[in-house]
N, C-alpha and C. Protein backbone atom coordinates (compact mmCIF):
# COMPACT_ATOMS: atom_id res chain seq x y z
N UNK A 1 110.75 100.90 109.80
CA UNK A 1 110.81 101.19 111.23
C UNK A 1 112.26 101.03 111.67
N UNK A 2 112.54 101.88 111.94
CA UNK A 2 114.10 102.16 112.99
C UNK A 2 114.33 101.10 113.99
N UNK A 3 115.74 100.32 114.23
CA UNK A 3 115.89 99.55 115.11
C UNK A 3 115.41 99.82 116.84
N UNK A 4 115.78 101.23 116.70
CA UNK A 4 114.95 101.68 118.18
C UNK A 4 113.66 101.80 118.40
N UNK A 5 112.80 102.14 117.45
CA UNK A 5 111.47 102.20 117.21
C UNK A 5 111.44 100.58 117.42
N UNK A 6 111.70 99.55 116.86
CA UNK A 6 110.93 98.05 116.91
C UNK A 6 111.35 98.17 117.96
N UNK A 7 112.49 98.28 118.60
CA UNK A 7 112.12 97.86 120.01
C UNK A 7 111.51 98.28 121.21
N UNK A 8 111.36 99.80 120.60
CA UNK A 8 110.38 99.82 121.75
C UNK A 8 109.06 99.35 121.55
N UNK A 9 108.50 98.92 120.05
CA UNK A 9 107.26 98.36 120.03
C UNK A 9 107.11 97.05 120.42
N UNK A 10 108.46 96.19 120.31
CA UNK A 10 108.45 94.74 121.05
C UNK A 10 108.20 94.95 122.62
N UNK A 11 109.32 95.78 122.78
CA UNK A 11 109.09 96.09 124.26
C UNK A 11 107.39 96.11 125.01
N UNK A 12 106.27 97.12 124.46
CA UNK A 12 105.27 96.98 124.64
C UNK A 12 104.30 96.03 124.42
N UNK A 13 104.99 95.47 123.21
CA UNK A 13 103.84 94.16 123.30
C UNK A 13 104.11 93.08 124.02
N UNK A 14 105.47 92.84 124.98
CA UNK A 14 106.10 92.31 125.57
C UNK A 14 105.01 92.71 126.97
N UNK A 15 104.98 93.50 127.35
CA UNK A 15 104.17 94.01 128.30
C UNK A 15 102.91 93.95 128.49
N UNK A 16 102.14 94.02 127.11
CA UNK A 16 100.66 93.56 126.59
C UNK A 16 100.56 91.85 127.23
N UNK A 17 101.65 91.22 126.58
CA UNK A 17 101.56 90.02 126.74
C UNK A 17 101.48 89.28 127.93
N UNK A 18 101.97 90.03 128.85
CA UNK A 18 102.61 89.71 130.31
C UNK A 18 101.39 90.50 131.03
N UNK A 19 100.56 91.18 130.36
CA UNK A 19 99.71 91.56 131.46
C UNK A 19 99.56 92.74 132.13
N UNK A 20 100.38 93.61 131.96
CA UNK A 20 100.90 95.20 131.77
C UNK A 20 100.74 96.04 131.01
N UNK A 21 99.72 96.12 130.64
CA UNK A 21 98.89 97.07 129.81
C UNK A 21 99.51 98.79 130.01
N UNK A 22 99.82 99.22 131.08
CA UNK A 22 99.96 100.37 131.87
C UNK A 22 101.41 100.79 131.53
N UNK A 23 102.15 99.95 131.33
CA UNK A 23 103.98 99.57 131.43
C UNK A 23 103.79 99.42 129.67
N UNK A 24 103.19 99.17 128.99
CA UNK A 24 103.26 98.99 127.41
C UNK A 24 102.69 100.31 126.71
N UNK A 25 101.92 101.18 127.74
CA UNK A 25 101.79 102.49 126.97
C UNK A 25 102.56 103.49 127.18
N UNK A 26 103.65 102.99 127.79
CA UNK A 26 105.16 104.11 128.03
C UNK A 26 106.12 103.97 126.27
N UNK A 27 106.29 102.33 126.34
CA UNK A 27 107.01 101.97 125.28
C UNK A 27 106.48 102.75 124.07
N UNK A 28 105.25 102.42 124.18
CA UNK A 28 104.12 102.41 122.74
C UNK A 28 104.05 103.79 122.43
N UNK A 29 103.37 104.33 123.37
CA UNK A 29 103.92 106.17 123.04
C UNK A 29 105.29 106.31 122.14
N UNK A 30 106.10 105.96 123.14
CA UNK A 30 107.59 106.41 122.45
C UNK A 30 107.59 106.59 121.21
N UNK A 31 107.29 105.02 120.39
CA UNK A 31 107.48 104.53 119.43
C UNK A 31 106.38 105.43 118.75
N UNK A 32 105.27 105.67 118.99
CA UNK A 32 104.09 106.90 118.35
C UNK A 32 104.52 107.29 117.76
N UNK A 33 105.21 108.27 118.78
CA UNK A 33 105.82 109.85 118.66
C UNK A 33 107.26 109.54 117.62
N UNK A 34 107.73 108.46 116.86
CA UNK A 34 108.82 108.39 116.33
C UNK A 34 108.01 108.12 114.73
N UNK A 35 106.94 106.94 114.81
CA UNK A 35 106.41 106.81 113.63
C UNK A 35 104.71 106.30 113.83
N UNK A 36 104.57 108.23 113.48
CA UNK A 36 102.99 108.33 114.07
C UNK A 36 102.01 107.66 112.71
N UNK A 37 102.65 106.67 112.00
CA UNK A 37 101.88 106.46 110.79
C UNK A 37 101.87 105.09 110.68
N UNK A 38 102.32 104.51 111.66
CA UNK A 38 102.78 103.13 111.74
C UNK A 38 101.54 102.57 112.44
N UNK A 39 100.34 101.72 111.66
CA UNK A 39 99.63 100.97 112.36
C UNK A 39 99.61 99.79 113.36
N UNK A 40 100.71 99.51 113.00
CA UNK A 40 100.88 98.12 114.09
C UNK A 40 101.18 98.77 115.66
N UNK A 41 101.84 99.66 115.61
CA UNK A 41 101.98 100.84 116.76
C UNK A 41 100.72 100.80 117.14
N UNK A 42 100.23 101.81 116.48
CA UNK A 42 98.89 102.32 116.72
C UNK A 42 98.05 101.37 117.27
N UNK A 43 97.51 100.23 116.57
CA UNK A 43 97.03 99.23 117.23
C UNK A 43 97.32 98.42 118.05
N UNK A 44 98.44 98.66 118.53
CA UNK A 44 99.28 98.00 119.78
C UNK A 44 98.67 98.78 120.95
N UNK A 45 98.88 100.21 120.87
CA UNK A 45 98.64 101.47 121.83
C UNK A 45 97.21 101.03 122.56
N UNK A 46 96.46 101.08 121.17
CA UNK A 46 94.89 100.84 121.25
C UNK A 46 94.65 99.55 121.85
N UNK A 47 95.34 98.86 121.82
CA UNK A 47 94.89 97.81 122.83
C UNK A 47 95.13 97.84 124.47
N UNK A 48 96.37 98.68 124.78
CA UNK A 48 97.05 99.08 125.95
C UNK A 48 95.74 99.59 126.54
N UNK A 49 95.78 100.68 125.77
CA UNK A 49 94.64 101.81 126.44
C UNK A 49 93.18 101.01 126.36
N UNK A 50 92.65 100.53 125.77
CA UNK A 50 91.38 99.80 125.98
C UNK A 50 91.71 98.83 127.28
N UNK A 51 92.76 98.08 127.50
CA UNK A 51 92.96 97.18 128.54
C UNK A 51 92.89 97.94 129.93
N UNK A 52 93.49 99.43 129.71
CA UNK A 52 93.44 100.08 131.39
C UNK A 52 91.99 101.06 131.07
N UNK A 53 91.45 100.91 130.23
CA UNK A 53 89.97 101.36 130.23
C UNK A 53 90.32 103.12 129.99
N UNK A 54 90.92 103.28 129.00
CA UNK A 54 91.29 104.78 128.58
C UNK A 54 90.18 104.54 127.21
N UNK A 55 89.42 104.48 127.12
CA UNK A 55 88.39 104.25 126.27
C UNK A 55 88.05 105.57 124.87
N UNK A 56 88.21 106.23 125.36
CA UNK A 56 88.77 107.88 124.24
C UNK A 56 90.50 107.99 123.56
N UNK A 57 91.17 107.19 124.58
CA UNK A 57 92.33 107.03 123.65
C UNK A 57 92.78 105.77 122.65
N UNK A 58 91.99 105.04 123.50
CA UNK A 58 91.62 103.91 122.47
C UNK A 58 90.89 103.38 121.25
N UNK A 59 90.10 104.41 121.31
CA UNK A 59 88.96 104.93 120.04
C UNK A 59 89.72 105.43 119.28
N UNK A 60 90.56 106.88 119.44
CA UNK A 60 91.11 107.57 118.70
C UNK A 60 91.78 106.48 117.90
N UNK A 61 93.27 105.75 119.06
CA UNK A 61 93.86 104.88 118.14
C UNK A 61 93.69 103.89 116.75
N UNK A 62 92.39 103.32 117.34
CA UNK A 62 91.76 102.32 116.31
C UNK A 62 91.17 103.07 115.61
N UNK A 63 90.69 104.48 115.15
CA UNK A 63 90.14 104.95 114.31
C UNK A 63 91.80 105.57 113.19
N UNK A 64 92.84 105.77 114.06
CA UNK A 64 93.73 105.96 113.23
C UNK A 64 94.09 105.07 112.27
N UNK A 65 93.78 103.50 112.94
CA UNK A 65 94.29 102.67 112.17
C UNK A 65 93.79 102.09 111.04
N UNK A 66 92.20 102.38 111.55
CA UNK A 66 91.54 102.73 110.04
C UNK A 66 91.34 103.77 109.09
N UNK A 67 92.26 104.41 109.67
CA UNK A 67 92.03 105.79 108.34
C UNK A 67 93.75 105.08 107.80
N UNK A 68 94.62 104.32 108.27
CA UNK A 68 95.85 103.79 107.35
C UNK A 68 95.62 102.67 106.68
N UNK A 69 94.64 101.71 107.23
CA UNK A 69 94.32 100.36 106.79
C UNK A 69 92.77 100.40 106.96
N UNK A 70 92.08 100.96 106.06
CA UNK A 70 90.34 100.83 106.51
C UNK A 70 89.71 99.32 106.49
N UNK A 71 90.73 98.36 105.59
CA UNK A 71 89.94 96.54 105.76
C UNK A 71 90.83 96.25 106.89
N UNK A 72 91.11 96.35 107.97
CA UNK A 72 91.71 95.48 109.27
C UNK A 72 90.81 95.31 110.01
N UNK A 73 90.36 94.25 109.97
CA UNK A 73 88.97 93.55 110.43
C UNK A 73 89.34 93.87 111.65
N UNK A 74 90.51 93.24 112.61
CA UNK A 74 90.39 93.65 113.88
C UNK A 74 90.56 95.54 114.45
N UNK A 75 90.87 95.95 113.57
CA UNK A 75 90.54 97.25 114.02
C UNK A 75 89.19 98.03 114.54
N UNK A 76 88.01 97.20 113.29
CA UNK A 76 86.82 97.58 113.15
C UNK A 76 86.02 96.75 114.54
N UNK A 77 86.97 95.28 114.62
CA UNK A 77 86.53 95.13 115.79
C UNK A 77 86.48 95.81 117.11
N UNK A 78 87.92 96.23 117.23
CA UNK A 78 88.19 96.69 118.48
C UNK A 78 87.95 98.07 118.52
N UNK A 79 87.86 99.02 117.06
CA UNK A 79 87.09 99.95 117.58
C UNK A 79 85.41 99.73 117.98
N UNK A 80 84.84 99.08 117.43
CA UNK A 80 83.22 98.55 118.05
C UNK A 80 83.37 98.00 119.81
N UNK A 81 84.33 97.05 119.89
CA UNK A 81 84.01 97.04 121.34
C UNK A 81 84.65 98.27 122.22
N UNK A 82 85.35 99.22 121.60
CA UNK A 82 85.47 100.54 122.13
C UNK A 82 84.67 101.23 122.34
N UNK A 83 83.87 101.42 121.42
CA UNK A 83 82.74 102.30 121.45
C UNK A 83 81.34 101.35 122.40
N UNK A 84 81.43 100.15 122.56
CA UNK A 84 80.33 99.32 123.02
C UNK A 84 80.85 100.08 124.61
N UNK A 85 81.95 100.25 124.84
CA UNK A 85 81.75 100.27 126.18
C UNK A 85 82.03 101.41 126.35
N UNK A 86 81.73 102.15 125.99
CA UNK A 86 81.20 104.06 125.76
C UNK A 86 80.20 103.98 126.05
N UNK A 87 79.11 103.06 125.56
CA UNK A 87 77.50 103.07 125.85
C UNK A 87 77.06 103.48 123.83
N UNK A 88 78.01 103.44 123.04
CA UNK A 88 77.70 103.76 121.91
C UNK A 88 77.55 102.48 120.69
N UNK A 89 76.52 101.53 121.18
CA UNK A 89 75.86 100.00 120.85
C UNK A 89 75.47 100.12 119.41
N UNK A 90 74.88 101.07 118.58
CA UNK A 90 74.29 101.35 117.65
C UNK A 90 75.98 101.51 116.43
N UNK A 91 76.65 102.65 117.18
CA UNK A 91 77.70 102.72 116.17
C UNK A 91 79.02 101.62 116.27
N UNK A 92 79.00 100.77 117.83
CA UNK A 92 80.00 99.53 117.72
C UNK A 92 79.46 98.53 116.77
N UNK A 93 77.87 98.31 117.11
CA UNK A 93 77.83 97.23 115.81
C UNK A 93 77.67 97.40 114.76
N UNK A 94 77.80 98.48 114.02
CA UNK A 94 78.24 99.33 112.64
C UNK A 94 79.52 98.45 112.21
N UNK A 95 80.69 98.62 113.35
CA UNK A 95 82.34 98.34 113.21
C UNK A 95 81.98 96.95 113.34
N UNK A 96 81.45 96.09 113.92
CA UNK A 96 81.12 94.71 114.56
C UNK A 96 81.06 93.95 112.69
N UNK A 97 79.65 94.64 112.41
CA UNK A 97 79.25 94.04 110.79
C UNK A 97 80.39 94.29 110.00
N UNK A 98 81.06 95.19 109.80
CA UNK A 98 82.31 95.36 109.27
C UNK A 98 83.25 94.69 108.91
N UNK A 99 83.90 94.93 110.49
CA UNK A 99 84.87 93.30 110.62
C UNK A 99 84.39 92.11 110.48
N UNK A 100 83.04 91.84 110.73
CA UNK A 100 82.26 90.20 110.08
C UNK A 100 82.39 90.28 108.17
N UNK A 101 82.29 91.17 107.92
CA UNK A 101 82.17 91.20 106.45
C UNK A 101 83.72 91.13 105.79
N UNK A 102 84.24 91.36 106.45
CA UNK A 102 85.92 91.34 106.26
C UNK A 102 86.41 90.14 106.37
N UNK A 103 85.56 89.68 107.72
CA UNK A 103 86.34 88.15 107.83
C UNK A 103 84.87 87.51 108.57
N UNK A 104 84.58 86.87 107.21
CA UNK A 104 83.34 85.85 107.08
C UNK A 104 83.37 85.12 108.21
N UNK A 105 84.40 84.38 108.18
CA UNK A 105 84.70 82.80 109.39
C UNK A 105 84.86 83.17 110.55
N UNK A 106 84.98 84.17 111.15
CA UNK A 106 84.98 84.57 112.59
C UNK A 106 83.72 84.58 113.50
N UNK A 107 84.03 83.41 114.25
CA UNK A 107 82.49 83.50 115.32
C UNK A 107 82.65 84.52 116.20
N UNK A 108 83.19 85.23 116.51
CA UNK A 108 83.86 85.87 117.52
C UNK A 108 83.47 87.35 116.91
N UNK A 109 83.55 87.64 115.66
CA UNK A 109 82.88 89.24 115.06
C UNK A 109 81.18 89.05 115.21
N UNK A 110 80.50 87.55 114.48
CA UNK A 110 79.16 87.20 114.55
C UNK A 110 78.39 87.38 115.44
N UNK A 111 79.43 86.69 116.91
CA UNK A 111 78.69 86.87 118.18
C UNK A 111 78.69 87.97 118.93
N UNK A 112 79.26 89.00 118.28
CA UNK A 112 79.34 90.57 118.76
C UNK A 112 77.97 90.79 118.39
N UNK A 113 77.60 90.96 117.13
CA UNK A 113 76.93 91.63 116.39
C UNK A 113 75.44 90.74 116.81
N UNK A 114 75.55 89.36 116.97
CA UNK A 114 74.34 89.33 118.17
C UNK A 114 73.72 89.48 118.98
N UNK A 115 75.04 89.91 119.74
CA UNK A 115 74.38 90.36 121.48
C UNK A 115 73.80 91.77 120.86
N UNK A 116 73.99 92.16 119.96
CA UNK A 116 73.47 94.04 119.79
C UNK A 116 72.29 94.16 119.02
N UNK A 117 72.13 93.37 118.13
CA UNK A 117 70.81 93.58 117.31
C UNK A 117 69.56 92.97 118.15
C-alpha cells in the first residue's frame, strides 16, 4: 500500500473511530479506488457504510472481503449482521455459524446465531 493510500485509510478509520462514519467513506473510497484488492480497505468501507445504514454497500463490501480472505471470521460476521438487517435471517445466520466456526471462543458470534435459530 502506497504512503498516500495508508493515509487515507488511517484517515477513515480515524473517523470510524471518532464516530463519523459518513466523513470515513470519503477517505475509504479514495483509498478503494487506488487498491480495490486491499481487504482491510474494504472492510473498513463496510463498516462505514453499515454504520450510516447503506446496507447494499455494505454487503457488497464484506462479500468482497470474503472472496480475498474467505476465513475472516469478522467478515462473515459482519456480512450476517448485514444481511440480518435486510430482513435476510436465514442467510445472516449461515455467515453467523461461520464466523463461530472460525473462532470457537467468541460469545459474541454464539449469541448471534441464538437469537436466529
Amino acid at each position: 500500500m502506497s504512503d498516500s493510500t495508508y493515509n487515507l485509510f488511517q484517515q477513515g478509520r480515524a473517523h470510524l473511530k471518532q464516530g463519523m462514519p459518513a466523513q470515513a467513506t470519503v477517505a475509504l473510497e479514495k483509498a478503494k479506488k487506488r487498491e480495490p484488492e486491499k481487504a482491510s480497505i474494504r472492510e473498513a468501507l463496510g463498516i462505514a457504510y453499515f454504520r450510516i445504514r447503506r446496507w447494499e454497500e455494505a454487503e457488497a463490501e464484506f462479500r468482497k472481503v470474503l472472496e480475498l480472505s474467505p476465513v475472516n471470521d469478522y467478515a462473515h460476521y459482519a456480512l450476517g449482521r448485514t444481511l440480518e438487517k435486510q430482513g435476510r435471517a436465514r442467510e445472516a445466520n449461515a455467515h453467523y455459524k461461520l464466523a463461530s466456526s472460525l473462532q470457537p471462543d467468541s460469545d459474541q458470534y454464539r449469541a448471534r446465531i441464538k437469537e436466529l435459530d
